[in-house]
Protein backbone atom coordinates (compact mmCIF):
# COMPACT_ATOMS: atom_id res chain seq x y z
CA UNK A 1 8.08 -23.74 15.78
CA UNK A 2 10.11 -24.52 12.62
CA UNK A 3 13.20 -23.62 11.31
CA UNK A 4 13.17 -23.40 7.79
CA UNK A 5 11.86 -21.67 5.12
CA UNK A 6 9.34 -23.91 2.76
CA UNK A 7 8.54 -22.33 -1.01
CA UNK A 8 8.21 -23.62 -4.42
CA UNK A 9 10.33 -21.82 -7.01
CA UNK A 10 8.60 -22.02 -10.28
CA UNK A 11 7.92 -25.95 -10.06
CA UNK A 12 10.55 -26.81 -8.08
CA UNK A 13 10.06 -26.77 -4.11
CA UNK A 14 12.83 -25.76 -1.66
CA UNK A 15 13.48 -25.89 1.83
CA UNK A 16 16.04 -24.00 3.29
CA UNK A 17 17.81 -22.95 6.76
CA UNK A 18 20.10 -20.26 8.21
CA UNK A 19 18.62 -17.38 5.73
CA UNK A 20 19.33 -13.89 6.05
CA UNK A 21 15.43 -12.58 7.45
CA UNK A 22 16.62 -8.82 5.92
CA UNK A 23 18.08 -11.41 2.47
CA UNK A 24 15.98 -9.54 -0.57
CA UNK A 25 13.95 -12.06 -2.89
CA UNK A 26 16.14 -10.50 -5.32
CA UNK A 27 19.70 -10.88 -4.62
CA UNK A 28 18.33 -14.39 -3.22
CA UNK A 29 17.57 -15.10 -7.11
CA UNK A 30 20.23 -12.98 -8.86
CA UNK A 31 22.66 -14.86 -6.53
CA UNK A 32 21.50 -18.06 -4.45
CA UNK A 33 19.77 -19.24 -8.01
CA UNK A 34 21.18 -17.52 -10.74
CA UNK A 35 18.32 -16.46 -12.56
CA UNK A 36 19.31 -13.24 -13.62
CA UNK A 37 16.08 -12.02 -15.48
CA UNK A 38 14.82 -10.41 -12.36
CA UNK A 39 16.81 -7.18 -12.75
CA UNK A 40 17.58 -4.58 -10.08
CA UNK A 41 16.76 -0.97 -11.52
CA UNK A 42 15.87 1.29 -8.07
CA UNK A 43 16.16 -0.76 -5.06
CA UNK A 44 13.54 0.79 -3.49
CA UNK A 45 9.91 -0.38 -5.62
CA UNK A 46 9.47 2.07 -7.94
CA UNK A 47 10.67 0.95 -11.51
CA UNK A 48 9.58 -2.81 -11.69
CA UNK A 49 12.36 -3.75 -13.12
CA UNK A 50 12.65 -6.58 -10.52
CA UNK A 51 8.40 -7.67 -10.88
CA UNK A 52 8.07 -11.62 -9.64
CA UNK A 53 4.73 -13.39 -8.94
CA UNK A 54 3.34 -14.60 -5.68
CA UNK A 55 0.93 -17.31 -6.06
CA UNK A 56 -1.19 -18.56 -2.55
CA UNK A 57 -2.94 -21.71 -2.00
CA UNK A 58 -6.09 -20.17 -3.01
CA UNK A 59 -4.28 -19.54 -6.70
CA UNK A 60 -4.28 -15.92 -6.36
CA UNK A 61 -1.37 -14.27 -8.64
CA UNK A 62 -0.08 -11.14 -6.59
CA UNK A 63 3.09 -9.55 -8.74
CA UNK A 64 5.35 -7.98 -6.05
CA UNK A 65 8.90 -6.01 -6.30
CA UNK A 66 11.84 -8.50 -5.50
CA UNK A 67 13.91 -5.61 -3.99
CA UNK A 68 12.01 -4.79 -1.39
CA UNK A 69 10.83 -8.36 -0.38
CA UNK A 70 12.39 -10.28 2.27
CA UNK A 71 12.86 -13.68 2.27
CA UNK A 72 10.44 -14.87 5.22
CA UNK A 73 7.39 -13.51 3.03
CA UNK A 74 8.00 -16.83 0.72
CA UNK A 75 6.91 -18.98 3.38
CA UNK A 76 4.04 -21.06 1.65
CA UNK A 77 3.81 -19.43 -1.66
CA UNK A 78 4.86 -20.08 -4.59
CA UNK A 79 7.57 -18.15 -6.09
CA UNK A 80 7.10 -16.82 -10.30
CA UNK A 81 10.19 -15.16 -12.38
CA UNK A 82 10.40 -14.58 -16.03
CA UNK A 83 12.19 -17.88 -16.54
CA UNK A 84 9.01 -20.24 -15.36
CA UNK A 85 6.36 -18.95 -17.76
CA UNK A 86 7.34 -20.56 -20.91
CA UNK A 87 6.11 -24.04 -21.61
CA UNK A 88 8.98 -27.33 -21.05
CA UNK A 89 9.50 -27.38 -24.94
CA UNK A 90 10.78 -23.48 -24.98
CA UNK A 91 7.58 -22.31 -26.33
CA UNK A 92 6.82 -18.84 -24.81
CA UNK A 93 3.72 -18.08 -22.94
CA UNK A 94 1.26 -16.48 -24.59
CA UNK A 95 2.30 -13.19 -22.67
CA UNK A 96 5.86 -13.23 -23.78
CA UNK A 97 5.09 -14.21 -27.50
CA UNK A 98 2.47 -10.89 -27.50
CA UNK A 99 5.65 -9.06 -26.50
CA UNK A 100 7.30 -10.20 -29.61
CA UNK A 101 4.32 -9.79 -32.07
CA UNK A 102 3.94 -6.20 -31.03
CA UNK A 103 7.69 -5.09 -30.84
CA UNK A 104 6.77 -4.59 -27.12
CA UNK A 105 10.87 -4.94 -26.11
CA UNK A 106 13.58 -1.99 -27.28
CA UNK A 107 16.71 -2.37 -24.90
CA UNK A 108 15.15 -5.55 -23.02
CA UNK A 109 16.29 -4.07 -19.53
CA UNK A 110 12.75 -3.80 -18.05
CA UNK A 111 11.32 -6.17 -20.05
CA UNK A 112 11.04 -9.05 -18.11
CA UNK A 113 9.49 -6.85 -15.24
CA UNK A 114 6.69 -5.87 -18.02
CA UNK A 115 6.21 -9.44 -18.54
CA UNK A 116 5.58 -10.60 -15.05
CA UNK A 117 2.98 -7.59 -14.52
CA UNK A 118 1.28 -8.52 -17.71
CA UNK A 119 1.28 -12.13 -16.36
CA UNK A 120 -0.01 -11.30 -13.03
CA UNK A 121 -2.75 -9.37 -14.98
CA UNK A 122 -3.49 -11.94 -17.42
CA UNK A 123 -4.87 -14.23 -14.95
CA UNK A 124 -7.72 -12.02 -13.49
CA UNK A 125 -10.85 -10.28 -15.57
CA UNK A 126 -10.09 -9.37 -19.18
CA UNK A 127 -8.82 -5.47 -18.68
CA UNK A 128 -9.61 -2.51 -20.41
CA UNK A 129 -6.79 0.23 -21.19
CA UNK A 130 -7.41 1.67 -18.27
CA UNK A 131 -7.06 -1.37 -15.69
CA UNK A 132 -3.55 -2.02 -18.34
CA UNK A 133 -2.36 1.66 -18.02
CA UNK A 134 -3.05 1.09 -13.66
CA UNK A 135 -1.29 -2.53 -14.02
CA UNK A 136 1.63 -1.05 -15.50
CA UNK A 137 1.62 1.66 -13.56
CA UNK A 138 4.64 -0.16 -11.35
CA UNK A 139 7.04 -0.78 -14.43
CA UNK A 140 9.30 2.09 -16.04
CA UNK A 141 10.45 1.45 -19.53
CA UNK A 142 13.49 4.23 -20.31
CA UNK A 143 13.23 3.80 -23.81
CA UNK A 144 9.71 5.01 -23.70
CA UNK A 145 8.12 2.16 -25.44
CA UNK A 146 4.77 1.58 -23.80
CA UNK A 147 2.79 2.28 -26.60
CA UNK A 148 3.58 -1.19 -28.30
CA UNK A 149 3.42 -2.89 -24.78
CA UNK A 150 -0.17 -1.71 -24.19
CA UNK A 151 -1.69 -3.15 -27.12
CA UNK A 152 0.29 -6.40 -26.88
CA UNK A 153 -1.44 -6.39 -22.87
CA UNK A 154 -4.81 -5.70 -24.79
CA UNK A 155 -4.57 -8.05 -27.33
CA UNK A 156 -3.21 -11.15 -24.56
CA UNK A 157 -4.59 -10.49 -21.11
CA UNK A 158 -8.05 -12.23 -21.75
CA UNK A 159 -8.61 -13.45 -18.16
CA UNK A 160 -9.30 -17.28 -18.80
CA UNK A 161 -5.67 -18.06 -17.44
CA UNK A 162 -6.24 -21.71 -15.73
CA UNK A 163 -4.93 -21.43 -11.82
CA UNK A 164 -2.29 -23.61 -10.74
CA UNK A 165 -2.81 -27.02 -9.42
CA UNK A 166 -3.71 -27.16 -5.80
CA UNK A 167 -0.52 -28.60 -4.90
CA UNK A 168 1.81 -26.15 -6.42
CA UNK A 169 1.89 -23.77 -3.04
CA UNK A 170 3.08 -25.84 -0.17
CA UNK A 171 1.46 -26.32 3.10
CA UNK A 172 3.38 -24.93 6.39
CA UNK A 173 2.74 -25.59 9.94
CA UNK A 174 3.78 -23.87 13.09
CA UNK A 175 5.65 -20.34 13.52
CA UNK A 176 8.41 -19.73 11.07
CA UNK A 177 11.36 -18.76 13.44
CA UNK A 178 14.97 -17.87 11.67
CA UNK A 179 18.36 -17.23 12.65
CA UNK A 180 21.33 -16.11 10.92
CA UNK A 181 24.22 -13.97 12.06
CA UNK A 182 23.22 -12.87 15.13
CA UNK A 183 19.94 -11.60 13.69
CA UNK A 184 16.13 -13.28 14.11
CA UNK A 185 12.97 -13.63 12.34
CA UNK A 186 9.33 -14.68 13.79
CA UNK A 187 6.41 -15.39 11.34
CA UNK A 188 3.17 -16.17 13.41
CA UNK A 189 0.30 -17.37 12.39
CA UNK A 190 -2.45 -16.05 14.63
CA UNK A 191 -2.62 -12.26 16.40
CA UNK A 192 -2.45 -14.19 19.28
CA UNK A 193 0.99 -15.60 18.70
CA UNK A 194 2.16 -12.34 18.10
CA UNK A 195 1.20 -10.78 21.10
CA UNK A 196 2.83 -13.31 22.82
CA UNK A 197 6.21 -13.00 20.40
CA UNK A 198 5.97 -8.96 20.99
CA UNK A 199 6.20 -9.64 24.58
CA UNK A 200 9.22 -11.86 24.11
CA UNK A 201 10.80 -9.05 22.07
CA UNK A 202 9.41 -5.95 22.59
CA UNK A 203 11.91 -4.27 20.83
CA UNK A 204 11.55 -6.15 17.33
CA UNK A 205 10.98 -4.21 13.81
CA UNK A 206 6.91 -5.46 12.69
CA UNK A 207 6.89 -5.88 9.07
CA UNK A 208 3.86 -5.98 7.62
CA UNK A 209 4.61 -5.34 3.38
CA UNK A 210 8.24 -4.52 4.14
CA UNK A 211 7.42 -1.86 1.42
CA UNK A 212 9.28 0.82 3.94
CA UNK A 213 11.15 -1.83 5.88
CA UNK A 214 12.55 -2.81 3.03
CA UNK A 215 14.17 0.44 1.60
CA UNK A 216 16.11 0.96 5.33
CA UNK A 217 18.00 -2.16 4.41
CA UNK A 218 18.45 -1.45 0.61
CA UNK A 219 19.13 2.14 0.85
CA UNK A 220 20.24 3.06 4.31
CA UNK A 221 21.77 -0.13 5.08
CA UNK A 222 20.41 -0.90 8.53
CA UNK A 223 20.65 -4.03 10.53
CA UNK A 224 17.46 -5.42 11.75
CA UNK A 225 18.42 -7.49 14.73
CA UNK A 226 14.66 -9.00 15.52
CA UNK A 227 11.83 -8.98 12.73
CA UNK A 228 8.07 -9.96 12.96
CA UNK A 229 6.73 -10.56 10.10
CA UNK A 230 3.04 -10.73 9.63
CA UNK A 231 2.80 -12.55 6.27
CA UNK A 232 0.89 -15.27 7.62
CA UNK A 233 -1.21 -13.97 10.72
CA UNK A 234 -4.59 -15.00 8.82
CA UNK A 235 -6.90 -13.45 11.35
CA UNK A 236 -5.62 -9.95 10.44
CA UNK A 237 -6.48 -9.91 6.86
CA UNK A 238 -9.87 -9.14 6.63
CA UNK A 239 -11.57 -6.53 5.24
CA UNK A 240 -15.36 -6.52 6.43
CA UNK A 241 -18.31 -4.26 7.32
CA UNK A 242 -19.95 -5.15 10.74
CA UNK A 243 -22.49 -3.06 12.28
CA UNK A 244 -21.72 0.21 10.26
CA UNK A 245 -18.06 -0.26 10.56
CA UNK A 246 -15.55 -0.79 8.23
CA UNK A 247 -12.92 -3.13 10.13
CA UNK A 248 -9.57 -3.72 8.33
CA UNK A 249 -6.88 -5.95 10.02
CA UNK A 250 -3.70 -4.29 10.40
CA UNK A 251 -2.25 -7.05 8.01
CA UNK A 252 -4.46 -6.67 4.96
CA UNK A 253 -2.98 -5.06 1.98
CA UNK A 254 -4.24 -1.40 0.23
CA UNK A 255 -5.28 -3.90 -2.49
CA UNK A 256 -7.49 -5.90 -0.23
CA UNK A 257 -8.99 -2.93 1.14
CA UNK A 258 -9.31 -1.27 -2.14
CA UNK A 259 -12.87 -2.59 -3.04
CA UNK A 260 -14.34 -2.15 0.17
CA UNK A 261 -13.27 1.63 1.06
CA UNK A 262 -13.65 2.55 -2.68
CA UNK A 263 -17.68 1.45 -2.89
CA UNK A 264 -18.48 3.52 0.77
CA UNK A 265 -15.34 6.32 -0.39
CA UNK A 266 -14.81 6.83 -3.80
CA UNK A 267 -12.85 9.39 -3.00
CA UNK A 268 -10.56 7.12 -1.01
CA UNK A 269 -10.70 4.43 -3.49
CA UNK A 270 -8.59 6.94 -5.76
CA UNK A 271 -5.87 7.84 -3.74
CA UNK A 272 -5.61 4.45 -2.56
CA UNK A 273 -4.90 3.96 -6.46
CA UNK A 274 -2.03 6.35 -6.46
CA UNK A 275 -0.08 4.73 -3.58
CA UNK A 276 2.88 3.40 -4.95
CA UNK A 277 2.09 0.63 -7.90
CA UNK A 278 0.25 -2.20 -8.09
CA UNK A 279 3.14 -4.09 -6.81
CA UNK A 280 3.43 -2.08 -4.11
CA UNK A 281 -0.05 -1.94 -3.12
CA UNK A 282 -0.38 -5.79 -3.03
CA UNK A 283 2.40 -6.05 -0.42
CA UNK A 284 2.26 -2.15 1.41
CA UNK A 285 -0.67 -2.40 4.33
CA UNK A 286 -2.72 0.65 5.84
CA UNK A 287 -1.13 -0.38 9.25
CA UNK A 288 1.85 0.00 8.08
CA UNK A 289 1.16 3.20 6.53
CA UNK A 290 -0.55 4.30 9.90
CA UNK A 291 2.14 2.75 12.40
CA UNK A 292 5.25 4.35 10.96
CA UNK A 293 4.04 7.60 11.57
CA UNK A 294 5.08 9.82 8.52
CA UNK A 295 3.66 13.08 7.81
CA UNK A 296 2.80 12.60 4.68
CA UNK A 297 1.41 9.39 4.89
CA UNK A 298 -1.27 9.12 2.00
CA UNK A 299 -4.39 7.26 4.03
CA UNK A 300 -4.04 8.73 7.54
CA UNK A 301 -5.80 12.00 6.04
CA UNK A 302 -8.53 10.49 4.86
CA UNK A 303 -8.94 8.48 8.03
CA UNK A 304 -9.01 11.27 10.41
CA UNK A 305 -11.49 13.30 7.99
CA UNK A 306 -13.28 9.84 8.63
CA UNK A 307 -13.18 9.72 12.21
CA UNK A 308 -10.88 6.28 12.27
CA UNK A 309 -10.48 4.52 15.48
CA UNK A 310 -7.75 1.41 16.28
CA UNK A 311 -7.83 -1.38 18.34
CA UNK A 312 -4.24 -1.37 20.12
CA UNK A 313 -3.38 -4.65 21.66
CA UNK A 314 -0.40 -5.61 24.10
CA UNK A 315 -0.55 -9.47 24.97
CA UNK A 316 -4.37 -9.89 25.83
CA UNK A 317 -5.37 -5.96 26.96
CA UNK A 318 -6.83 -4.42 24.05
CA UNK A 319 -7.53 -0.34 23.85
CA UNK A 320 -9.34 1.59 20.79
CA UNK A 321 -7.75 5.03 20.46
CA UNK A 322 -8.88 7.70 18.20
CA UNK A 323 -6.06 8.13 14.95
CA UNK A 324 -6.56 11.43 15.96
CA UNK A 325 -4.94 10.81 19.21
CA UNK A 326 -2.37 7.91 18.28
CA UNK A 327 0.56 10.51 16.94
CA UNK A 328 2.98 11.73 19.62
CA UNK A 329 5.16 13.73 17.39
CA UNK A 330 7.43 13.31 14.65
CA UNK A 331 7.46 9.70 13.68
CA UNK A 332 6.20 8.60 17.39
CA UNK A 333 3.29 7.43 18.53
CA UNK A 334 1.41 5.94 21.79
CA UNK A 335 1.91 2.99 21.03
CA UNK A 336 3.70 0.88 24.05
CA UNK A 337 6.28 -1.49 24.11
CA UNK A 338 5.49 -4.96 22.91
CA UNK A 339 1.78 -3.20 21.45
CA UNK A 340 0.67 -3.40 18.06
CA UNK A 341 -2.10 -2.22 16.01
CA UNK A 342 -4.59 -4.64 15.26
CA UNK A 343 -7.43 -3.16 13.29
CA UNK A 344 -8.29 -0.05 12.10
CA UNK A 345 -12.16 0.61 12.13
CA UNK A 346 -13.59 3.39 10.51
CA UNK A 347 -17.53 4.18 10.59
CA UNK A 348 -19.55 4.37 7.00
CA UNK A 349 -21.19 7.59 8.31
CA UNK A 350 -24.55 8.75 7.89
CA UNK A 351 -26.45 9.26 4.42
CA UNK A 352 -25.94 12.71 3.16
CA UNK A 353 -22.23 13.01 4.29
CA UNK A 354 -19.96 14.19 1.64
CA UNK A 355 -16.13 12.97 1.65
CA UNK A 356 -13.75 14.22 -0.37
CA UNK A 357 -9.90 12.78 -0.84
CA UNK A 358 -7.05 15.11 -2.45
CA UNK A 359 -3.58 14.00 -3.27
CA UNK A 360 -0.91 16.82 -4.46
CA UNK A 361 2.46 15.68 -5.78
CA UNK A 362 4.80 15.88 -9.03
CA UNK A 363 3.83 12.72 -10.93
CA UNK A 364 0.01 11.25 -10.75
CA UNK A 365 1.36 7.86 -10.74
CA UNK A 366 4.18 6.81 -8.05
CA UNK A 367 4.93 9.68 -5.55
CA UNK A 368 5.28 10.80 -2.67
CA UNK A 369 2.87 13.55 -1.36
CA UNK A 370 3.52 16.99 -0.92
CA UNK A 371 0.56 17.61 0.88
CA UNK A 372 -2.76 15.50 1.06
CA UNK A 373 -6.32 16.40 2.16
CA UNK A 374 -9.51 14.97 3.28
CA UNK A 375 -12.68 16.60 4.05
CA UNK A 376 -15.50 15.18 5.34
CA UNK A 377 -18.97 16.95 5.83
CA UNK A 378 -22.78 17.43 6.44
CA UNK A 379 -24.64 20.29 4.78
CA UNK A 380 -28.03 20.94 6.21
CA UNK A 381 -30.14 23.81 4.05
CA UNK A 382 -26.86 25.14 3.08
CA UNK A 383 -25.20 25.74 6.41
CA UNK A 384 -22.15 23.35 7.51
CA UNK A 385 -23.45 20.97 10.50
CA UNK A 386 -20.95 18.87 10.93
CA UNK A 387 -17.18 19.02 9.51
CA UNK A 388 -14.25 17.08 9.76
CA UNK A 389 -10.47 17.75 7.88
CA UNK A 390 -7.42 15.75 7.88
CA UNK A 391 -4.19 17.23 6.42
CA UNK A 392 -0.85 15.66 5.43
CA UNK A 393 2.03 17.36 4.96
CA UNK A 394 1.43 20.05 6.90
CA UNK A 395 2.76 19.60 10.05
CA UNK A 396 5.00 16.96 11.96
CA UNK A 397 2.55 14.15 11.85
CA UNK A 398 -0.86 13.71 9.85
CA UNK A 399 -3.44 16.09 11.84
CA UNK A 400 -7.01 16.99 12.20
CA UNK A 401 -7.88 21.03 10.90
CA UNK A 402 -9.31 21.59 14.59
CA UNK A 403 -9.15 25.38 14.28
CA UNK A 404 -10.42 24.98 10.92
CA UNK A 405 -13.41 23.03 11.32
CA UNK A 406 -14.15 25.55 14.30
CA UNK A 407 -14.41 28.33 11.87
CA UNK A 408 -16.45 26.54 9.11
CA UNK A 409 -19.12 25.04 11.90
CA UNK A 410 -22.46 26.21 11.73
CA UNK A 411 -21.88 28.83 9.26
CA UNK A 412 -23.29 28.89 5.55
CA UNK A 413 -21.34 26.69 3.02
CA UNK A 414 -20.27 29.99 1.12
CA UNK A 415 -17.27 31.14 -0.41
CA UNK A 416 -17.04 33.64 2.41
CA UNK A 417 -17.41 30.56 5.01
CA UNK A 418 -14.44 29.09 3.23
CA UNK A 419 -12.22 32.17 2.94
CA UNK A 420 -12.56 32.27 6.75
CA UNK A 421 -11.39 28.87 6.82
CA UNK A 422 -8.19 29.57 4.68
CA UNK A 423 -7.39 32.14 7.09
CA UNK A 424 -7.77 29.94 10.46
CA UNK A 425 -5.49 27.37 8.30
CA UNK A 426 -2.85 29.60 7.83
CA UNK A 427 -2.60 30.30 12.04
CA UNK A 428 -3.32 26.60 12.60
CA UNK A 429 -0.26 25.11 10.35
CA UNK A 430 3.67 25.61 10.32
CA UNK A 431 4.76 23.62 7.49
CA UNK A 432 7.98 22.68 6.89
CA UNK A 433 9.84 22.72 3.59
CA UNK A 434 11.78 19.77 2.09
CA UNK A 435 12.97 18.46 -1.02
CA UNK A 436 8.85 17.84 -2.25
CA UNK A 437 7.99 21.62 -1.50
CA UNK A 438 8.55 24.24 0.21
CA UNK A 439 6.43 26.06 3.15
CA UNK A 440 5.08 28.42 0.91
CA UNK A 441 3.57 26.41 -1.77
CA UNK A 442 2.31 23.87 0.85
CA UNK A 443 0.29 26.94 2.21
CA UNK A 444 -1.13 27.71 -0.76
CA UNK A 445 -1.22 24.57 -2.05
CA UNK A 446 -3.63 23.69 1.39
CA UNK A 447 -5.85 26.66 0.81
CA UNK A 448 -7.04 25.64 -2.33
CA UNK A 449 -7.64 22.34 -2.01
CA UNK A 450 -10.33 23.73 1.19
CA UNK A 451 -11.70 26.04 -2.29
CA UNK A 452 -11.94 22.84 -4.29
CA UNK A 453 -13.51 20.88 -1.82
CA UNK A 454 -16.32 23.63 -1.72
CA UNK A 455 -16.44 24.17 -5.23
CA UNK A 456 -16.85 20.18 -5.94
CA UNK A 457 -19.34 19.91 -2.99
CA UNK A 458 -21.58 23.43 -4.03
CA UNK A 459 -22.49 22.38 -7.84
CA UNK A 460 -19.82 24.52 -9.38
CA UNK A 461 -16.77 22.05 -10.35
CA UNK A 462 -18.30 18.66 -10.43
CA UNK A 463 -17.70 18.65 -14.10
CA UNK A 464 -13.66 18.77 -13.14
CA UNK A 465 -13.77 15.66 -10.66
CA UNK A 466 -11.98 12.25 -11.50
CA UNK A 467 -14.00 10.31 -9.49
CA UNK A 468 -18.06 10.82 -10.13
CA UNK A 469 -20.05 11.95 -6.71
């Protein structure tokens, strides 16, 4: 176990002790350093005003919102702003010079968050407009100049980048344990030493992204007094398919599951795309979005309709519960004391299963549900054999359309089956109204996404679908 915190910053490596755990990565820069071209904007991820890069020891460039990341996530990584990417003499990377040739910067204010997103971008596969439009997705420009900064993405992000040299990311050994105030921080590095840190302190905050951690310290100002982070638990990363099963550790990112759940769900694939940005997504994990129980939680609708399971574990006992059995009520769930999730499997299904993903909300990009649905079913010579539906929005916590389903099962796959099935929806639900929507246009808004689902699946919308069945 080790006491401080080992990063390089740009070139440079440092090493320190006593930080903050709940410290931002960007008042640590705007203050600590003094490099001022990471700018706040929100506070809370959504404007990418504050975009840095994270760079791992396999050379992967990961651009992440400052304002929501803590400190502890640093450990062994190297640390990008605006003010490393030009060369020693002054002479701008190619990234920033494109910015100039196309008259890519009006007031300046976001700029440098536009520049680390087109950075991040510009060391992967040369992009299309659309891969630049989903890039950028993360970074708000008031003036409304994106127009100019498109084209200079197009014309720059080539994807022949060189990665860094192997010995720009430091190595790190043992458990990352900090201590500053009164408050602690643990950073394991197996699942194994964090069932056994749990147990220690059962009643610590996990943080997997910190993408919701980190807005109850930013915006509501709360003191953490123990945090786990899970940056560097390796063994919960991985995304793989074993024996019909998708398994996803807890700790891997929406981006890391991305290419996985998108080639079995492309359905899934595309809301996945509309959670938060690209910045977001590279730190935000489906545990996360699973464990903190919100109701309108964009994947836990899909997972039901999927039929989800996950692998609970407290110190060495391991359970699998049903997600349709994991939410108590309002933000609770059964998980226990010291008990984590640990994977989240979810079955590929049989051929000839039809899945279908719907996200409602006031902007495509960015937002926050108003109500989400997920449908998942089996036709058999037109009648409905098999049927699941997961809702958000529409009640306390995620839920499964029980009554729903009932009504649809066994019937014909008619637009008389599914006006039955509105009907059993509107006894099944109680939605609440909030500053997204209110009761009423959840209901309605519920109903018809039931009608588009059967529309899409009978022959008679495909035409109108995003993503191609």
């Amino acid at each position: 176990m080790r006491d401080t915190l080992h990063f390089r910053l740009g070139p440079e490596p440092r090493t320190l002790r006593h930080v903050d755990p709940t410290m931002t990565v960007l008042e640590y820069l705007r203050g600590a350093e003094r490099l001022c071209g990471t700018k706040e904007g929100c506070a809370e991820g959504d404007c990418g005003a504050c975009t840095v890069v994270l760079v791992d020891r396999q050379g992967h460039h990961r651009a992440v919102n400052a304002c929501v990341l803590f400190m502890p996530a640093l450990d062994g990584q190297q640390l990008l702003t605006v003010e490393h990417l030009a060369a020693a003499d002054g002479t701008p990377h190619p990234v920033q010079q494109a910015m100039v040739d196309y008259h890519a910067s009006q007031c300046g204010f976001c700029t440098p968050g536009f520049v680390m997103s087109l950075y991040a971008l510009h060391t992967g596969v040369k992009p299309d407009r659309t891969a630049v439009n989903e890039a950028l997705a993360g970074n708000l420009c008031r003036c409304t100049g994106y127009r100019p900064i498109v084209d200079a993405a197009l014309a720059v992000c080539t994807g022949d980048a060189p990665p860094p040299p192997p010995d720009a990311v430091p190595a790190t050994d043992g458990m990352l344990a900090l201590a500053h105030n009164g408050r602690q921080s643990f950073s394991p590095r197996s699942s194994g030493e964090l069932a056994r840190v749990l147990l220690d302190h059962p009643q610590a905050t996990i943080v997997a992204g910190g993408t919701d951690a980190g807005l109850w310290v930013t915006k509501q100002h709360k003191t953490l007094p123990v945090t786990v982070f899970l940056d560097s638990v390796g063994d919960m990363a991985d995304v793989q398919l074993a024996g019909g099963v998708i398994q996803i550790g807890a700790r891997a990112t929406y981006q890391d599951a991305l290419p996985v759940l998108e080639a079995h769900f492309p359905d899934f694939g595309t809301t996945i795309r509309r959670i938060g940005s690209r910045q977001i997504r590279n730190r935000g994990t489906i545990g996360g979005n699973i464990a903190n129980a919100s109701p309108i939680g964009d994947t836990p609708p899909a997972l039901l309709a999927l039929d989800a399971a996950l692998v609970l574990r407290r110190g060495d006992t391991r359970r699998t519960v049903k997600l349709d059995d994991f939410y108590a009520s309002y933000r609770k769930t059964v998980l226990k004391p010291s008990e984590f999730i640990e994977r989240i499997d979810i079955p590929v299904g049989a051929d000839g299963m039809l899945f279908r993903c719907y996200k409602v909300s006031k902007r495509f990009d960015q937002d926050i549900s108003a109500v989400c649905a997920a449908f998942r079913l089996r036709l058999q010579d037109g009648i409905v054999r098999d049927i699941r539906i997961g809702f958000g929005g529409m009640a306390a916590t995620p839920v499964r359309a029980h009554t729903m389903e009932a009504a649809l099962t066994g019937r014909p796959w008619t637009e008389a089956t599914v006006r039955m099935g509105q009907a059993a929806m509107d006894e099944a639900f109680s939605p609440l109204s909030d500053m997204r929507a209110s009761a009423a246009y959840r209901r309605v808004v519920a109903r018809n996404l039931l009608l588009k689902c059967f529309l899409e699946t009978s022959g008679k919308a495909a035409a109108t679908r995003l993503v191609p069945a």
